[in-house]
C-alpha atoms as a PDB file:
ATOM      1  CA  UNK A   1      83.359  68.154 109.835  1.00  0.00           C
ATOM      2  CA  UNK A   2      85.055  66.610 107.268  1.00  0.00           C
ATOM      3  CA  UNK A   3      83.870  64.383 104.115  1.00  0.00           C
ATOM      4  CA  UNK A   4      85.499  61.429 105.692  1.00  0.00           C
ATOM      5  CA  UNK A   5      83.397  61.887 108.881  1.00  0.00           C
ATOM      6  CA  UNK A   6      80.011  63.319 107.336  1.00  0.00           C
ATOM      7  CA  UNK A   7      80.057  59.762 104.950  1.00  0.00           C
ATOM      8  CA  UNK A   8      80.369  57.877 108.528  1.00  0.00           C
ATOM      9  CA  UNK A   9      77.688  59.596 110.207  1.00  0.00           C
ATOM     10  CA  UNK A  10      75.301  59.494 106.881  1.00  0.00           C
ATOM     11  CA  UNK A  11      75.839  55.519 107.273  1.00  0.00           C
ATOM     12  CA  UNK A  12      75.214  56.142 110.776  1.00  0.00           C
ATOM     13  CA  UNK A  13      72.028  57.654 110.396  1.00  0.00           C
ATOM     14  CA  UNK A  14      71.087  55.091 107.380  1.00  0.00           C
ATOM     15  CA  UNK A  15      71.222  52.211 109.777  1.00  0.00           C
ATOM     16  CA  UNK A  16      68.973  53.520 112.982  1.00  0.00           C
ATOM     17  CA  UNK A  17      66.319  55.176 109.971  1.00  0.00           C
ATOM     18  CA  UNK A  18      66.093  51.659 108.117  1.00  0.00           C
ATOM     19  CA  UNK A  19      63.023  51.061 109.988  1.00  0.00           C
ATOM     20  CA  UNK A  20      61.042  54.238 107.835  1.00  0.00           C
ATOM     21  CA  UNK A  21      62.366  53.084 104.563  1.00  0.00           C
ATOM     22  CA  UNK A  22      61.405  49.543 102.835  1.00  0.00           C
ATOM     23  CA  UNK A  23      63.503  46.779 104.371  1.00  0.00           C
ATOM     24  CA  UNK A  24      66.565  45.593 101.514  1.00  0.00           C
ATOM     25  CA  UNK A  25      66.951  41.992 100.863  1.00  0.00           C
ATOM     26  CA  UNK A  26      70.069  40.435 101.493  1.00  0.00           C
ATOM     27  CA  UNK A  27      71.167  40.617  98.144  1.00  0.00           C
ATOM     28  CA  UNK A  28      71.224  44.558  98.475  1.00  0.00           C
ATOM     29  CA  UNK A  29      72.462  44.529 101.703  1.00  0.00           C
ATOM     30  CA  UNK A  30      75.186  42.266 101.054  1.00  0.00           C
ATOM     31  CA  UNK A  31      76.012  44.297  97.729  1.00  0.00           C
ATOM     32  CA  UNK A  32      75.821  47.831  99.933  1.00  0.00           C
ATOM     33  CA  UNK A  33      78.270  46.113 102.994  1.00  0.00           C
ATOM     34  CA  UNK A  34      80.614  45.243 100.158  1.00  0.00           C
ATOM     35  CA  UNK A  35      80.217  48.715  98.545  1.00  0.00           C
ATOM     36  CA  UNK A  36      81.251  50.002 101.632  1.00  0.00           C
ATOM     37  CA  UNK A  37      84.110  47.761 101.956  1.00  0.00           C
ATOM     38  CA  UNK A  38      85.742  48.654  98.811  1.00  0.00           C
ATOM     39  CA  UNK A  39      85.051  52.361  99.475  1.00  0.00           C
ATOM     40  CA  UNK A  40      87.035  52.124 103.047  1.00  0.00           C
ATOM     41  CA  UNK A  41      89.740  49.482 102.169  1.00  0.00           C
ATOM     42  CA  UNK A  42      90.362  49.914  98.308  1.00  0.00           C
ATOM     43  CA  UNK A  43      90.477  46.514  97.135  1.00  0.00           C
ATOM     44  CA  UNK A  44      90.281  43.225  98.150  1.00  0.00           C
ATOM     45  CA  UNK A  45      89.547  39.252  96.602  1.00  0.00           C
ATOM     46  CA  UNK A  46      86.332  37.518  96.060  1.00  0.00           C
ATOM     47  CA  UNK A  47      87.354  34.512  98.772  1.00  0.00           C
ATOM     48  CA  UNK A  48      87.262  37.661 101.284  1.00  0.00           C
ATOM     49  CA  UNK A  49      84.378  38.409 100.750  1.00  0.00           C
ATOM     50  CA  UNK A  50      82.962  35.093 100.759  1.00  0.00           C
ATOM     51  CA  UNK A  51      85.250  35.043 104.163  1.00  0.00           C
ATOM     52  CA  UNK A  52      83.258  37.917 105.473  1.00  0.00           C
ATOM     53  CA  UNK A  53      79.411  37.464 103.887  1.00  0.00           C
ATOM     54  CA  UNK A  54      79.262  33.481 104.168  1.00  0.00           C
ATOM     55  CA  UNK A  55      77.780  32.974 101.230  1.00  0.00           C
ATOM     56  CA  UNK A  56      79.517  30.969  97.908  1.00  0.00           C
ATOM     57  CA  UNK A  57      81.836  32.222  95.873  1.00  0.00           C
ATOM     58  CA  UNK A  58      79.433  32.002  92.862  1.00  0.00           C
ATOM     59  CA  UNK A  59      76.783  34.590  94.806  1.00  0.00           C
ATOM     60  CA  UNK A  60      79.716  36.858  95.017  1.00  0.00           C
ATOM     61  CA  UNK A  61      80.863  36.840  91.810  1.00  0.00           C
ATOM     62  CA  UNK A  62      77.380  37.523  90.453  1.00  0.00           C
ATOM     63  CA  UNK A  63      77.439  40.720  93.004  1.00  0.00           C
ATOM     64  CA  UNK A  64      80.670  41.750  92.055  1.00  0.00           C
ATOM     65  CA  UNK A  65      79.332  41.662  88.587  1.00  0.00           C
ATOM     66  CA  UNK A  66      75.967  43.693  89.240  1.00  0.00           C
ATOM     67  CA  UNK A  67      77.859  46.043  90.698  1.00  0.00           C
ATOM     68  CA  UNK A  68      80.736  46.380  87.986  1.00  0.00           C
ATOM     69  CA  UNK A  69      77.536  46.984  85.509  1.00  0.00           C
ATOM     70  CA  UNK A  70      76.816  50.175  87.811  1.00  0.00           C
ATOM     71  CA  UNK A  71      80.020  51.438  87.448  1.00  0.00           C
ATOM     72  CA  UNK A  72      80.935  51.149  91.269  1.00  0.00           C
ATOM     73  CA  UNK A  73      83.818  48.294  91.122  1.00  0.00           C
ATOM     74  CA  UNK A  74      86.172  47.521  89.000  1.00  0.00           C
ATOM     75  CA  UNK A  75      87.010  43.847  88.624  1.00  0.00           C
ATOM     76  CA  UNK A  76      90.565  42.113  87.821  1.00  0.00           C
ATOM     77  CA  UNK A  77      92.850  39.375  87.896  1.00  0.00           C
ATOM     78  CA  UNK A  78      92.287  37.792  91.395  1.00  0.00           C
ATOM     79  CA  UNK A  79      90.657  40.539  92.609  1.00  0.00           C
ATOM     80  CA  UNK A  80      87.509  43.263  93.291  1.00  0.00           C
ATOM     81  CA  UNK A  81      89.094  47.351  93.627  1.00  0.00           C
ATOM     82  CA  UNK A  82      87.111  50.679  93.901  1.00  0.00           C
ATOM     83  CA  UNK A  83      90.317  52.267  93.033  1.00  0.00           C
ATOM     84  CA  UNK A  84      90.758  53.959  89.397  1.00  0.00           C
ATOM     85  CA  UNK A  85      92.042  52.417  86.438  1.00  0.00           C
ATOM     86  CA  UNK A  86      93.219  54.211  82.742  1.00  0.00           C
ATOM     87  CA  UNK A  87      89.763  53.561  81.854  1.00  0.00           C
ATOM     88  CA  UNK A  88      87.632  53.899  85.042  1.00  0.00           C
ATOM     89  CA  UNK A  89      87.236  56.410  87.125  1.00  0.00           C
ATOM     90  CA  UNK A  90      86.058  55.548  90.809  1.00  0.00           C
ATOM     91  CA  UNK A  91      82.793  55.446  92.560  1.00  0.00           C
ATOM     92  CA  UNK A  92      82.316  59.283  93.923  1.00  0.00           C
ATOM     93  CA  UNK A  93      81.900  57.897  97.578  1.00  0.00           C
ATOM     94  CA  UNK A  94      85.623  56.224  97.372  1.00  0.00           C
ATOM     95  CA  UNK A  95      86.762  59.563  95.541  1.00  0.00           C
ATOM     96  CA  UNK A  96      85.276  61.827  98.663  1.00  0.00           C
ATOM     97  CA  UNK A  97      87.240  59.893 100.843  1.00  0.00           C
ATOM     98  CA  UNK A  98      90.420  59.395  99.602  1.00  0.00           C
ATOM     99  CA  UNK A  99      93.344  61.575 100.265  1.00  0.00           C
ATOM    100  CA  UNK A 100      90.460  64.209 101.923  1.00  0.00           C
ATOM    101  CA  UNK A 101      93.047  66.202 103.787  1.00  0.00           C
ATOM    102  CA  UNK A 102      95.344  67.474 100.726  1.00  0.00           C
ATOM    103  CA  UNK A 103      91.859  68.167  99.073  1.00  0.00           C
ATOM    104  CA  UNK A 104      90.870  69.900 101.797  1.00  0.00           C
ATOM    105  CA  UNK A 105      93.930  71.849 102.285  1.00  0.00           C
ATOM    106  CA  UNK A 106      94.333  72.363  98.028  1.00  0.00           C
ATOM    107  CA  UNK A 107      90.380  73.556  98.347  1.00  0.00           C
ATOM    108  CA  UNK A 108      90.909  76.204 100.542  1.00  0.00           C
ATOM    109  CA  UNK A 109      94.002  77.436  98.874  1.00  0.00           C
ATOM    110  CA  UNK A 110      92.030  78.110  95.705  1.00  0.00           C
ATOM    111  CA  UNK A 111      89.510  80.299  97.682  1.00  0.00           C
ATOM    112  CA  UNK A 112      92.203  82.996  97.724  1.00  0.00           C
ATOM    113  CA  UNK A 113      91.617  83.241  94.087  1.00  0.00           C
ATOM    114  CA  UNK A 114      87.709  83.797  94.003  1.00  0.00           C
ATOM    115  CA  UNK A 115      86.728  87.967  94.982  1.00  0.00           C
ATOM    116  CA  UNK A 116      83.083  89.295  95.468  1.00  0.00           C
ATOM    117  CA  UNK A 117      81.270  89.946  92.045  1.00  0.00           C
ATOM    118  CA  UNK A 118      83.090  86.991  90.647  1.00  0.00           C
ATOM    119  CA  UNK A 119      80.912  84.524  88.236  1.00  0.00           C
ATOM    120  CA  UNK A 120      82.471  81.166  89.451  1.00  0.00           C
ATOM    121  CA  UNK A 121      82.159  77.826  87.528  1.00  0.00           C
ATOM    122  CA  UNK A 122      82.771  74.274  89.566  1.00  0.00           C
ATOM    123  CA  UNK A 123      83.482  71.009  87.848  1.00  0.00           C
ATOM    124  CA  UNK A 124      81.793  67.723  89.465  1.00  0.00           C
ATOM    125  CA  UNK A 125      85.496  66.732  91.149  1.00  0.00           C
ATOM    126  CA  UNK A 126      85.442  66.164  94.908  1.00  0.00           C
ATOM    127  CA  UNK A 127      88.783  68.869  96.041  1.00  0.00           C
ATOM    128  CA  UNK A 128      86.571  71.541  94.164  1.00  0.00           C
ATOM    129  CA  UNK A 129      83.652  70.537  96.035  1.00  0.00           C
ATOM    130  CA  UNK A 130      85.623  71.210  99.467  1.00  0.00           C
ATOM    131  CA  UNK A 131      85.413  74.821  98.213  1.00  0.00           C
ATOM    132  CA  UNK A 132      81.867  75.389  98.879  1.00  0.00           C
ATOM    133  CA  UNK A 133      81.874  76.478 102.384  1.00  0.00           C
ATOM    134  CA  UNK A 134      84.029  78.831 101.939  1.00  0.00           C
ATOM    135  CA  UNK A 135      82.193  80.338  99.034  1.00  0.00           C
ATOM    136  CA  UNK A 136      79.643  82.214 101.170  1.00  0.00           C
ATOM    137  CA  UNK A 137      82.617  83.998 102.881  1.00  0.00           C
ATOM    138  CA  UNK A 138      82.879  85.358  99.345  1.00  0.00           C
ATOM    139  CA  UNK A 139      79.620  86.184  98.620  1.00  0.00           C
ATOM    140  CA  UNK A 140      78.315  87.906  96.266  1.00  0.00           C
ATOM    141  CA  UNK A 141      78.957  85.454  93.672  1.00  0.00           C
ATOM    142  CA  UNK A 142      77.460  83.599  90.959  1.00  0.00           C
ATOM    143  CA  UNK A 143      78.157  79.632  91.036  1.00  0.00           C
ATOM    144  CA  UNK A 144      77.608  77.542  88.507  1.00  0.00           C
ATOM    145  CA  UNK A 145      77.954  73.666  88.287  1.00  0.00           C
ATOM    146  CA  UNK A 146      76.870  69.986  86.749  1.00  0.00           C
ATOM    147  CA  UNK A 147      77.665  68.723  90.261  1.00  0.00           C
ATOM    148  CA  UNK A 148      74.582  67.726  91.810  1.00  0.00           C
ATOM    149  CA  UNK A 149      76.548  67.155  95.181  1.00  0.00           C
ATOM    150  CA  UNK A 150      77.381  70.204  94.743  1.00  0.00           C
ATOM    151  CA  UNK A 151      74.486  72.175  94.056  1.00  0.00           C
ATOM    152  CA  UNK A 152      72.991  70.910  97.351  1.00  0.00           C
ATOM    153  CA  UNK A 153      75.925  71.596  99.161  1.00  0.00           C
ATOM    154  CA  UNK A 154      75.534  75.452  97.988  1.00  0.00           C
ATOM    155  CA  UNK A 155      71.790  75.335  98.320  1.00  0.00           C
ATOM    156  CA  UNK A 156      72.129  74.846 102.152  1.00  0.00           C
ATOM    157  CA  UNK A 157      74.845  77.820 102.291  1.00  0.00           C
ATOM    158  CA  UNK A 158      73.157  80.036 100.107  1.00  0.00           C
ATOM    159  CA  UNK A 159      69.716  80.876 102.521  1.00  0.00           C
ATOM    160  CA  UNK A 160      72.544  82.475 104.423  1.00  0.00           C
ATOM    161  CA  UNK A 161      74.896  84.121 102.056  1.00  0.00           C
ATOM    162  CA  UNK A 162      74.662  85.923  98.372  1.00  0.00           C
ATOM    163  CA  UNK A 163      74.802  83.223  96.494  1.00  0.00           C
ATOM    164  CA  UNK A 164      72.994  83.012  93.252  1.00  0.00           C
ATOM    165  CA  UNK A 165      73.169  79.165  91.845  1.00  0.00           C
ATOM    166  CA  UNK A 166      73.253  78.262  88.371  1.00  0.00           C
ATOM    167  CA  UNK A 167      72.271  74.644  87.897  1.00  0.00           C
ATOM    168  CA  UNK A 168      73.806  73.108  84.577  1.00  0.00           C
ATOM    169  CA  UNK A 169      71.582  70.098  83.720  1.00  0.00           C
ATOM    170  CA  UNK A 170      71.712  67.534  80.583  1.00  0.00           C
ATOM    171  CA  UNK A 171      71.827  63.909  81.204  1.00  0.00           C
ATOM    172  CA  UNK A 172      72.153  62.433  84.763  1.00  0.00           C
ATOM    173  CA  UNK A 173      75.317  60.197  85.080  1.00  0.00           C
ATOM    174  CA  UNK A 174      75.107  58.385  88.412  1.00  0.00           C
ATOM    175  CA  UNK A 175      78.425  57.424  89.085  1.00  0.00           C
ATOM    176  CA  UNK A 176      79.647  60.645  88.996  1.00  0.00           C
ATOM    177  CA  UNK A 177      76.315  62.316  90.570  1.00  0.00           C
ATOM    178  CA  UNK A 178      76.633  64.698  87.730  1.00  0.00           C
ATOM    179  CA  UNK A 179      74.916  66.207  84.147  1.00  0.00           C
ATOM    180  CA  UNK A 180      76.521  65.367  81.032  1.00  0.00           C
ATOM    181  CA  UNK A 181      76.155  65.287  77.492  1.00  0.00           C
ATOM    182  CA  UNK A 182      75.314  67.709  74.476  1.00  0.00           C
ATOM    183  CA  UNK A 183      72.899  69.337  76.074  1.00  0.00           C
ATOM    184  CA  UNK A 184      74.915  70.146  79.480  1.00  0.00           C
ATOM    185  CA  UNK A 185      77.891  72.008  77.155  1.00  0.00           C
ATOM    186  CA  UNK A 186      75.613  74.012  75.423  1.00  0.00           C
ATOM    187  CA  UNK A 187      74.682  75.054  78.589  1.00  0.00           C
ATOM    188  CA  UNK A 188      78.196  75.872  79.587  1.00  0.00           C
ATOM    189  CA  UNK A 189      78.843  77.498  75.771  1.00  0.00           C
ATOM    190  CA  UNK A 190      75.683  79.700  76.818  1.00  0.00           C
ATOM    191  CA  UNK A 191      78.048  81.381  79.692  1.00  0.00           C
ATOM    192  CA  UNK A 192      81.054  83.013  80.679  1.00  0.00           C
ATOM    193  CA  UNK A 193      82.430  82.474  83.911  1.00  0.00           C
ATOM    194  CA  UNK A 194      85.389  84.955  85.845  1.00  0.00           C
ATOM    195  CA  UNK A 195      86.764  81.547  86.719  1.00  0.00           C
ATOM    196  CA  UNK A 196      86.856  77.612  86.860  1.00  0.00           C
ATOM    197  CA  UNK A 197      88.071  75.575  89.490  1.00  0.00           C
ATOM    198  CA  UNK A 198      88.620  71.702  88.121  1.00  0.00           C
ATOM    199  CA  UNK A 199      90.543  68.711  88.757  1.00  0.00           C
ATOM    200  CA  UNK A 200      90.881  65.190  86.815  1.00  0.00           C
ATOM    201  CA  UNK A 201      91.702  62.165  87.297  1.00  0.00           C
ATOM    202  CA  UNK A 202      95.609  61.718  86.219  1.00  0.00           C
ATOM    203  CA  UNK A 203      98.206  64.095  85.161  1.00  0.00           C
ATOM    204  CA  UNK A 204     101.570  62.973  83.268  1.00  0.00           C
ATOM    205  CA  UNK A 205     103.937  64.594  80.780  1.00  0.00           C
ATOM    206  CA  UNK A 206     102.645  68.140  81.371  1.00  0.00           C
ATOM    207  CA  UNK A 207      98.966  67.205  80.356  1.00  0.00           C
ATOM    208  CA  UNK A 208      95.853  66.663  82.054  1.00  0.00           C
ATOM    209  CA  UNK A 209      94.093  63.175  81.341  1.00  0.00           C
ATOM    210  CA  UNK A 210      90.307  61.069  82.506  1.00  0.00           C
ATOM    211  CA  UNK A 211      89.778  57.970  81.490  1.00  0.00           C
ATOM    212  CA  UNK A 212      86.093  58.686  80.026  1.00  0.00           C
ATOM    213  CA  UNK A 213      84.998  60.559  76.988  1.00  0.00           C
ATOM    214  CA  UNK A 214      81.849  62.603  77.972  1.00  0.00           C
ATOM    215  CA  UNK A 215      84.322  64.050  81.091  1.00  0.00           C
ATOM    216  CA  UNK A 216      86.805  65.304  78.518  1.00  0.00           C
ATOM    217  CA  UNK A 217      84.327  66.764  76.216  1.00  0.00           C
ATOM    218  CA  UNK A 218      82.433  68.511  79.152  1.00  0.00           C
ATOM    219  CA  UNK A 219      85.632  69.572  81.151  1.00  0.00           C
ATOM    220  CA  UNK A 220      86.900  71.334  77.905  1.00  0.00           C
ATOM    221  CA  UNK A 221      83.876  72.847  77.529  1.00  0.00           C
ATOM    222  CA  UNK A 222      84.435  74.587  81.017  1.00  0.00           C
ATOM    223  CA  UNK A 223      87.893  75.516  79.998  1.00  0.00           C
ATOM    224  CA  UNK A 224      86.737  77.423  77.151  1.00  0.00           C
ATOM    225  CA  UNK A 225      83.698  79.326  79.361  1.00  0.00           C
ATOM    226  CA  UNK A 226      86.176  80.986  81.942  1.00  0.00           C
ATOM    227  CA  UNK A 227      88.654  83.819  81.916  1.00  0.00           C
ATOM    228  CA  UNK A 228      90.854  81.989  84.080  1.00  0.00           C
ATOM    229  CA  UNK A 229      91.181  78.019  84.810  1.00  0.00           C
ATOM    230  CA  UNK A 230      92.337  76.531  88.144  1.00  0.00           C
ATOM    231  CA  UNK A 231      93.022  72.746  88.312  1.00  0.00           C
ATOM    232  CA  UNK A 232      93.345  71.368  91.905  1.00  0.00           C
ATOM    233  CA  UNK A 233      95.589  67.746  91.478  1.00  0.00           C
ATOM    234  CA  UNK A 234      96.302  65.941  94.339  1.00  0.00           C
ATOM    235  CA  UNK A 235      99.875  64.454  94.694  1.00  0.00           C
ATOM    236  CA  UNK A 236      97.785  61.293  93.960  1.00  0.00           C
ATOM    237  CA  UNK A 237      96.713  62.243  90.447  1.00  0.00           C
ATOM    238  CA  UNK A 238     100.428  62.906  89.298  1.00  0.00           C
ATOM    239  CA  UNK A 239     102.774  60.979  86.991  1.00  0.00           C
ATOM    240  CA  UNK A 240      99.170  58.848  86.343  1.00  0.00           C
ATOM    241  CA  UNK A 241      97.913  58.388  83.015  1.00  0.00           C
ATOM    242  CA  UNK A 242      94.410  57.708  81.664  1.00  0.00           C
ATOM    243  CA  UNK A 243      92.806  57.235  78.282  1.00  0.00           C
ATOM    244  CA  UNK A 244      92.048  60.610  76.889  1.00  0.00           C
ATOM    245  CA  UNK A 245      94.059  63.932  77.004  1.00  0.00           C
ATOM    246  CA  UNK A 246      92.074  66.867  78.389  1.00  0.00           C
ATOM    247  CA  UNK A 247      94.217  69.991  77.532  1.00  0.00           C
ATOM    248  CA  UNK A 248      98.329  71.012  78.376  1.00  0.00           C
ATOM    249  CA  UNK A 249      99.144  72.332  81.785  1.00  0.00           C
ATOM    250  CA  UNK A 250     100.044  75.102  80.225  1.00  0.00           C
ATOM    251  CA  UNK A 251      96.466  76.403  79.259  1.00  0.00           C
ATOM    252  CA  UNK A 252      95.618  76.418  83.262  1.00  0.00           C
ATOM    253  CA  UNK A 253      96.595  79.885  84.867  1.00  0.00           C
ATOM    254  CA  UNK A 254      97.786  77.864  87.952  1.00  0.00           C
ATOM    255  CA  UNK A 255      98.169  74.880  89.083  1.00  0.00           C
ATOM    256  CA  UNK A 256      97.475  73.473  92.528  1.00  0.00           C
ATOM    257  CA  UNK A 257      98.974  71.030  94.404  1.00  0.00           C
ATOM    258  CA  UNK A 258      99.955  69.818  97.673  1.00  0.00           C
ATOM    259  CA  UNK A 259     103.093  68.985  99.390  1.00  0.00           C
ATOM    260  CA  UNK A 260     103.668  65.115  98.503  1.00  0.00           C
ATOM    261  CA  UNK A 261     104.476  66.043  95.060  1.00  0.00           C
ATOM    262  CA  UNK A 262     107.579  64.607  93.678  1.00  0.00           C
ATOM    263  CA  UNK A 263     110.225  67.247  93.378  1.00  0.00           C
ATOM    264  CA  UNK A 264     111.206  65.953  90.106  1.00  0.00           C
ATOM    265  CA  UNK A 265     107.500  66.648  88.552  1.00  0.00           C
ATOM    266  CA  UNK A 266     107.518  70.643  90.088  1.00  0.00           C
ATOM    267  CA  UNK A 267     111.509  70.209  87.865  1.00  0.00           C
ATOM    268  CA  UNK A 268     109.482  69.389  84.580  1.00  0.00           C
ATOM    269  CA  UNK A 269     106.401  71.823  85.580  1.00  0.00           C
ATOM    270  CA  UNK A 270     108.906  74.888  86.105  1.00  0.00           C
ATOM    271  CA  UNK A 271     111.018  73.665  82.966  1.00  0.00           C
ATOM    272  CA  UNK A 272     107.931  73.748  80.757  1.00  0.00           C
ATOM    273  CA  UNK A 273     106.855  77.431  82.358  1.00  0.00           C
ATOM    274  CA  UNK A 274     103.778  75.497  84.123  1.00  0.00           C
ATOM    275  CA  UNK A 275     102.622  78.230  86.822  1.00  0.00           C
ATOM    276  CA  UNK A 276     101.979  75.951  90.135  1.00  0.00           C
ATOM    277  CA  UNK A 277     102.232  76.615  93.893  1.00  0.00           C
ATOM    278  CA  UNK A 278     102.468  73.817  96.603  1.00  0.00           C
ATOM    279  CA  UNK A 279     100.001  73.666  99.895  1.00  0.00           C
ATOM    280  CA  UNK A 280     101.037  72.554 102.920  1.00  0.00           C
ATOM    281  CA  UNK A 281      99.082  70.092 104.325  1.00  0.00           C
ATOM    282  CA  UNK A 282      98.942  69.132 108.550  1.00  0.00           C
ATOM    283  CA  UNK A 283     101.818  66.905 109.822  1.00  0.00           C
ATOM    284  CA  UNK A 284     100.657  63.449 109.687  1.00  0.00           C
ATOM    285  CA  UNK A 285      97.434  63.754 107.332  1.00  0.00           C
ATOM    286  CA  UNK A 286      99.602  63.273 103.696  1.00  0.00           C
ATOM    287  CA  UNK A 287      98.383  60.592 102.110  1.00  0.00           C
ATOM    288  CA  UNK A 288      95.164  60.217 104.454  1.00  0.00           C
ATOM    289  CA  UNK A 289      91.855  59.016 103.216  1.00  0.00           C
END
């Protein structure tokens, strides 16, 4: 089942269980329906929404607002988006879905790189995550992660399979579902991993780029605690530039992307001795969220 499907059938099952959890007001619901909106459709203006929710267009500007100050929307001229911006990264339910099938495809490329025996280290992006069932193929391995997503994704693999999970903790940062901070990448300078799988957010000019602080700190970290680094980029991410610069392509052993890349980018990649290989994704899925 896909991420794309499993988020549908979690809302699913959120609607016929509301009756065993405490009842929302409208103000949450209303905020959670628009949530969900953004997630599915990307963007849209605040008269929509008043279209949609019948309420005025000062109730939805204070819910836009609320839920700008979480860090799920982004507001902007004449308009509400969950997509990213140089500075903001998007909500990690809008990341799951978007573009799923390259990640998925990307994903299960990079498995050909991960052997028995191997100590493996995951960032908190969503194409690494679509690694994780195929991990317990793989088995035994070490995993280690921030990703809270993903640690319960391996927890429910690894009563079945040789896993041994290594949960890296620090300070919870909700948007993401993930541990940051000092503590967290001491915790990563306290091991060495065979490997890293990573993405990011935006790649331009033959270097990797997020738009927030803490995930640059933290994803160098990584790089420094494997023997060999992996970054999974969809064709999304590239010729996209965000506020801070992570590291050069060229300290990744390979790059991974899939087959709506610009033929002019794999031109600069080969030119600047960038090691990369292209996945094919289904007929009719490119671009897919």
């Amino acid at each position: 089942m896909t991420d794309i499907a499993q988020l549908r059938q979690r809302s699913a099952a959120t609607a016929t269980s509301a009756s065993a959890k405490p009842r929302e007001t409208a103000k949450e619901a209303r905020q959670r329906r628009i949530t969900e909106r953004l997630v599915l459709v990307g963007d849209c203006s605040p008269q929509d929404l008043v279209d949609e929710f019948g309420v005025s267009l000062m109730t939805i500007h204070r819910d836009l607002d609320d839920l700008e100050r979480r860090g799920i929307v982004r507001k902007f001229h004449g308009g509400v988006t969950a997509q990213p911006s140089g500075v903001f990264e998007s909500q990690l339910s809008y990341r799951i879905m978007s573009h799923a099938e390259e990640k998925v495809a990307i994903a299960q490329h990079a498995l050909a790189y991960v052997e028995p025996g191997m100590s493996v280290l995951l960032d908190d992006s969503t194409t690494v995550l679509q690694m994780i069932p195929g991990l317990a193929e793989r088995a035994p391995l070490h995993v280690a992660t921030t990703f809270l997503t993903g640690m319960r994704r391996l927890a429910e693999i690894a009563a079945d399979a040789d896993l041994t999970i290594i949960g890296l903790g620090g300070v919870y940062d909700l948007p993401h579902d993930s541990f940051v901070g000092m503590q967290c990448i001491e915790q990563i300078e306290g091991i060495h991993a065979d490997v890293l799988f990573t993405s990011t957010s935006a790649v331009s000019a033959g270097h990797a780029f997020h738009q927030e602080e803490r995930i640059v700190a933290l994803k160098r970290a990584m790089m420094r605690a494997a023997t060999k680094r992996y970054l999974l980029v969809d064709h999304s991410k590239l010729g996209r530039v965000a506020l801070h610069r992570i590291v050069p392509l060229g300290e990744f052993d390979l790059v991974i992307t899939d087959a709506g890349v610009d033929e002019s980018i794999l031109g600069a990649w080969h030119a600047a001795g960038v090691r990369y290989e292209v996945v094919p994704v289904p007929e009719g899925e490119t671009g897919g969220r």
